[in-house]
Protein backbone atom coordinates (compact mmCIF):
# COMPACT_ATOMS: atom_id res chain seq x y z
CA UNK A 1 76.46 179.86 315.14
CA UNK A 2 78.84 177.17 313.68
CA UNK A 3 79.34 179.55 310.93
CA UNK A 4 80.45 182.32 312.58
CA UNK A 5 82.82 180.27 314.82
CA UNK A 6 84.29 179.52 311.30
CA UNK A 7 85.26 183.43 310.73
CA UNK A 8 88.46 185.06 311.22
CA UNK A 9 86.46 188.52 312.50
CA UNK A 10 89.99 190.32 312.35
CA UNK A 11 90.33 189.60 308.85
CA UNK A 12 86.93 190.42 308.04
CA UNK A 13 86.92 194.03 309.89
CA UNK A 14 89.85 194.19 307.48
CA UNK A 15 88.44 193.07 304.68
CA UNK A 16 85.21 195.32 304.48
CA UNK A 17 86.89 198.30 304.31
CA UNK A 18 89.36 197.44 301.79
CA UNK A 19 86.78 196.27 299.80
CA UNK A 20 84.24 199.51 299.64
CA UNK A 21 87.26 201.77 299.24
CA UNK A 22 87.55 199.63 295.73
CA UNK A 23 84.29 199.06 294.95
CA UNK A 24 83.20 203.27 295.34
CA UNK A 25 86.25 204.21 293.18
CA UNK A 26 85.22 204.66 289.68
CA UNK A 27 84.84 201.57 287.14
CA UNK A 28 83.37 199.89 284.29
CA UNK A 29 80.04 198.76 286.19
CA UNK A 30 80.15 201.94 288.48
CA UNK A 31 80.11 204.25 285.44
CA UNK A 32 77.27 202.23 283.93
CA UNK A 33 75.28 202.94 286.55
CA UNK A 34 75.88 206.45 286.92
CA UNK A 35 74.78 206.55 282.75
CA UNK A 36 71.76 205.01 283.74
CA UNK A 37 71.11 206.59 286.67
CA UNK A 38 70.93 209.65 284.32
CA UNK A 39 68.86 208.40 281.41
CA UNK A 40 66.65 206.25 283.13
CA UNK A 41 66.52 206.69 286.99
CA UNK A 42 67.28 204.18 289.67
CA UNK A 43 64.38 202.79 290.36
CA UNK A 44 64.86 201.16 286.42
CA UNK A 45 68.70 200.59 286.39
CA UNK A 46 68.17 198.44 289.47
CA UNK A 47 67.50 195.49 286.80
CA UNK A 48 71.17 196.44 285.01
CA UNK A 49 72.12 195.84 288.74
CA UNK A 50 70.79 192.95 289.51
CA UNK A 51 72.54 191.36 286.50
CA UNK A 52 76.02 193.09 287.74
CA UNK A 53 75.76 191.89 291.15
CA UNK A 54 75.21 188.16 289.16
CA UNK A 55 77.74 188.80 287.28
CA UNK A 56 80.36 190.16 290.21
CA UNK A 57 78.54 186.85 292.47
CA UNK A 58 79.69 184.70 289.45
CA UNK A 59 83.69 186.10 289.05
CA UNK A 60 84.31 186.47 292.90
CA UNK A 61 82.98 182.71 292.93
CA UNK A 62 84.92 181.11 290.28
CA UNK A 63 88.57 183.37 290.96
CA UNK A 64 88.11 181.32 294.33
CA UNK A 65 88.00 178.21 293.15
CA UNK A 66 90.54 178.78 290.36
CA UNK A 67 88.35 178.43 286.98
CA UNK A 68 89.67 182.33 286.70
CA UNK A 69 93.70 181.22 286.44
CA UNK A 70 92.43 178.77 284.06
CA UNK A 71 90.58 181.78 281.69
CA UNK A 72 93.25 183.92 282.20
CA UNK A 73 95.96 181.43 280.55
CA UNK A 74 93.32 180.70 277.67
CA UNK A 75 92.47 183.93 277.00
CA UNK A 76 91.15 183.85 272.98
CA UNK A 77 87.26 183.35 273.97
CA UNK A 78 87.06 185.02 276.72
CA UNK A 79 88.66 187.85 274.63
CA UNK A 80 86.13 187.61 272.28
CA UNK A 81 83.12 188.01 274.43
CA UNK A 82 84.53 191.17 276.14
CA UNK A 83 85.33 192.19 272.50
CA UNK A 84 81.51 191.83 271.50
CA UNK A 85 80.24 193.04 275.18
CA UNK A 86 82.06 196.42 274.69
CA UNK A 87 81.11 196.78 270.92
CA UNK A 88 77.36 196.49 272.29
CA UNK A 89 77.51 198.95 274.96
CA UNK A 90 79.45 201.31 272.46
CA UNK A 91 76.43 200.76 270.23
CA UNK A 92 74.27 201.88 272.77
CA UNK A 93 76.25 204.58 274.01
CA UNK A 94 75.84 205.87 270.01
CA UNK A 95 72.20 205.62 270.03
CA UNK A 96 71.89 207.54 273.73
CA UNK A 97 74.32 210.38 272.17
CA UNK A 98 71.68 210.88 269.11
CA UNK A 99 68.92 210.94 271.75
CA UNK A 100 67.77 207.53 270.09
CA UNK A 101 66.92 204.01 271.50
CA UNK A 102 65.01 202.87 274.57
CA UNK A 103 67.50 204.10 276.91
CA UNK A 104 67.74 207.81 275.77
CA UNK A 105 65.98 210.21 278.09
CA UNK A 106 62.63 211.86 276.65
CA UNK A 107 61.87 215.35 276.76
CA UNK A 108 59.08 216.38 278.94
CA UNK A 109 56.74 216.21 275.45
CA UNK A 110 57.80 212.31 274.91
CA UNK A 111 56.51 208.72 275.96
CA UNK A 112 59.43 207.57 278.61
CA UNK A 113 60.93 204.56 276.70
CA UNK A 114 60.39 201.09 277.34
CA UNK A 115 63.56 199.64 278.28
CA UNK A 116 63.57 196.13 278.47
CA UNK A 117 64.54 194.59 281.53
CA UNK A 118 66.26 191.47 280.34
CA UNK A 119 68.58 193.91 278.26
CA UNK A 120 69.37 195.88 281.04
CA UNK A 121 70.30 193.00 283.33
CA UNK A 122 72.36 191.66 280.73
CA UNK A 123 74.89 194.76 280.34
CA UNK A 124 75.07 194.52 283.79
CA UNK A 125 76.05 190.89 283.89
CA UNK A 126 78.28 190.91 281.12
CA UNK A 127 80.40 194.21 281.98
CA UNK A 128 80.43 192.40 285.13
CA UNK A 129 81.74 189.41 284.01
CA UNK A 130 83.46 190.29 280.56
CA UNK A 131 86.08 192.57 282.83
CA UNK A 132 89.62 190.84 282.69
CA UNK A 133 90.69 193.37 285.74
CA UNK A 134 87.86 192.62 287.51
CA UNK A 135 88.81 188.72 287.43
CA UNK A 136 92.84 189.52 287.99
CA UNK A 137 91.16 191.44 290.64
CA UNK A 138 89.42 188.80 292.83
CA UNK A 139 92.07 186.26 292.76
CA UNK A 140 94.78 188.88 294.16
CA UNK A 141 91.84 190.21 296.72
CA UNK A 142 90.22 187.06 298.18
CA UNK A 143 93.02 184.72 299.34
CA UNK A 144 94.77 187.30 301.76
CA UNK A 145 91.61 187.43 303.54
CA UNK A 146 91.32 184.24 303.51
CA UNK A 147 92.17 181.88 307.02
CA UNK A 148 94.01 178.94 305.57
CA UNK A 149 93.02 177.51 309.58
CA UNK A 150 89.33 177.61 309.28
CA UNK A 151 87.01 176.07 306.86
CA UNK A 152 87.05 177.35 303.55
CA UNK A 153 83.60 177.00 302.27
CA UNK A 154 81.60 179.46 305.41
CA UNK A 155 84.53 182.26 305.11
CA UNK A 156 84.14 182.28 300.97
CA UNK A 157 80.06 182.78 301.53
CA UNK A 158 80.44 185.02 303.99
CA UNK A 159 83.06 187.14 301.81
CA UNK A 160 80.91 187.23 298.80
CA UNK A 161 77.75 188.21 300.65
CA UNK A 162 79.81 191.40 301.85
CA UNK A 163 81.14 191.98 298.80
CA UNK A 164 77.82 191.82 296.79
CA UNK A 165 76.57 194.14 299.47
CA UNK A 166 79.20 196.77 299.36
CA UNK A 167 78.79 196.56 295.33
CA UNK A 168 74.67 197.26 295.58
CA UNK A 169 75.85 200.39 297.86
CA UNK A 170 78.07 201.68 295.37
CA UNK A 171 75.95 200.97 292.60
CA UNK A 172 73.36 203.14 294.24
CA UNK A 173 75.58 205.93 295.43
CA UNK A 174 76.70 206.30 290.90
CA UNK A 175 73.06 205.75 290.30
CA UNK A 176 71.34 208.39 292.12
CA UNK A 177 73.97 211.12 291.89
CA UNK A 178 73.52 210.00 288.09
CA UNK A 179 69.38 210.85 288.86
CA UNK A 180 70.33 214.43 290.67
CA UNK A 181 72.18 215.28 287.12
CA UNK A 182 68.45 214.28 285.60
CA UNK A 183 66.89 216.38 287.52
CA UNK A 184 69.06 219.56 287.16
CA UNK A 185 68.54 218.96 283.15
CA UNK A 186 65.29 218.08 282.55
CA UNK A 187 64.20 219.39 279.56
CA UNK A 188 65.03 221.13 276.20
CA UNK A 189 68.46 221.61 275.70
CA UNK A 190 69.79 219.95 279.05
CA UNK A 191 68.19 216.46 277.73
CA UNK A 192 70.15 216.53 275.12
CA UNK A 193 73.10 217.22 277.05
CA UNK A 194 72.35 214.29 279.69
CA UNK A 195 71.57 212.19 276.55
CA UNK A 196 75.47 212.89 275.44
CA UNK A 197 76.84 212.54 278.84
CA UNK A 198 74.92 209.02 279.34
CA UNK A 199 75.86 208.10 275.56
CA UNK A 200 79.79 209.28 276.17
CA UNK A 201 79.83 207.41 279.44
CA UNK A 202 78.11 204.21 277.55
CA UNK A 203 80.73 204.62 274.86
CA UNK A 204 83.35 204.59 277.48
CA UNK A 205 82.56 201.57 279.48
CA UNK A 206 82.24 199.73 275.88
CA UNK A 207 86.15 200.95 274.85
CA UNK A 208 87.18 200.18 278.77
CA UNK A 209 85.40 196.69 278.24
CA UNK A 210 87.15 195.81 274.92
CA UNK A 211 90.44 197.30 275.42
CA UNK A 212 91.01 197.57 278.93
C-alpha cells in the first residue's frame, strides 16, 4: 500500500498507453521476433525474449539513473558492440536465407533443429541492449512520467514492470503472426520462402543494429 500511495495514477494512465503505442510499432527486437516466430515458433523464441526483456529491463534501468548520458557521450565501445551484434545477426540472417543453421525451418522430411537456448537469449539481449535509439529513447520517455514530488525509487519499479509487460505483449503479438506465416507455408517451396523472409528480416535487424 505504501507503494501505491507513492504513484502519480494520472501519469501512469498516461504513461501505459504511450508506451504500447511504441512498443507495437515495428523495431529492431519486434522484427526479430516476428523472424523467429516464423522459423521456429513461439513457444522457442520465448528464450530470444526472455533475453530482450533483460536486455530492455537493463537500458530502461540505467537511462534512469543516467549511466545512458554517460554511453552516449563515449560512444567508441559501445559502437563497437552494436557493430559486432548486427554483423552476428546478419550472419545468421545469411545462413536462414540458404535454409542453413539451427534456426532455418525444416521441411516436413527434416529433424527440427536444435537451437540453442543460450544463443537465442543472447540476440535478444544484445539487440536489446546494443540499440543506440532504444537508449536515446528511454531517457526522453521516462522522466516526463516521472513525479519529481513523490519518491523516485517505487514510481521507476513500477514504470519498468509496465514497460517489460507491454514489451512481452508485443513480442508475442510479432511472434505468433510470424507462426500463422509458418503455417500457411509449410512445406516444399513455401519453406524456402519463409526461410528467406526470416533470413531477410535477420539481415535487416543486423544492418538496423549496426547502422541505425
Amino acid at each position: 500500500m505504501p507503494a501505491l500511495l507513492s504513484l502519480n495514477f494520472q501519469l501512469l494512465s498516461a504513461f501505459i498507453p504511450t508506451f504500447f503505442v511504441v512498443s507495437v510499432t515495428p523495431g529492431m527486437c519486434m522484427t526479430l521476433a516476428l523472424s523467429l516466430g516464423i522459423t521456429i515458433g513461439v513457444k522457442r523464441a520465448m528464450w530470444m525474449m526472455a533475453g530482450e526483456l533483460l536486455g530492455v529491463g537493463l537500458v530502461a534501468t540505467a537511462a534512469a539513473v543516467g549511466v545512458a548520458t554517460f554511453m552516449l557521450q563515449y560512444p567508441t565501445a559501445f559502437a563497437l558492440f552494436k557493430y559486432a551484434g548486427g554483423a552476428y545477426l546478419a550472419w545468421l540472417g545469411v545462413q536462414l536465407w540458404f535454409s542453413r543453421g539451427k534456426l532455418a525451418m525444416p521441411d516436413d522430411s527434416a529433424t527440427p533443429p536444435d537451437s540453442s537456448r543460450l544463443q537465442l537469449a543472447l540476440q535478444g539481449f544484445v539487440t536489446a541492449i546494443a540499440n543506440p535509439k532504444g537508449w536515446a529513447f528511454f531517457i526522453a520517455l521516462l522522466p516526463p512520467f516521472i513525479d519529481s514530488n513523490l519518491p523516485m525509487g517505487p514510481q521507476l519499479a513500477v514504470l519498468i514492470l509496465i514497460i517489460l509487460a507491454l514489451e512481452f505483449l508485443c513480442l508475442q503479438l510479432y511472434a505468433h503472426g510470424g507462426k500463422q506465416l509458418r503455417q500457411a507455408l509449410r512445406s516444399g517451396a513455401g519453406v524456402r520462402v519463409m526461410n528467406r523472409i526470416a533470413g531477410s528480416l535477420m539481415i535487416l535487424v543486423g544492418a538496423w543494429l549496426a547502422f541505425g
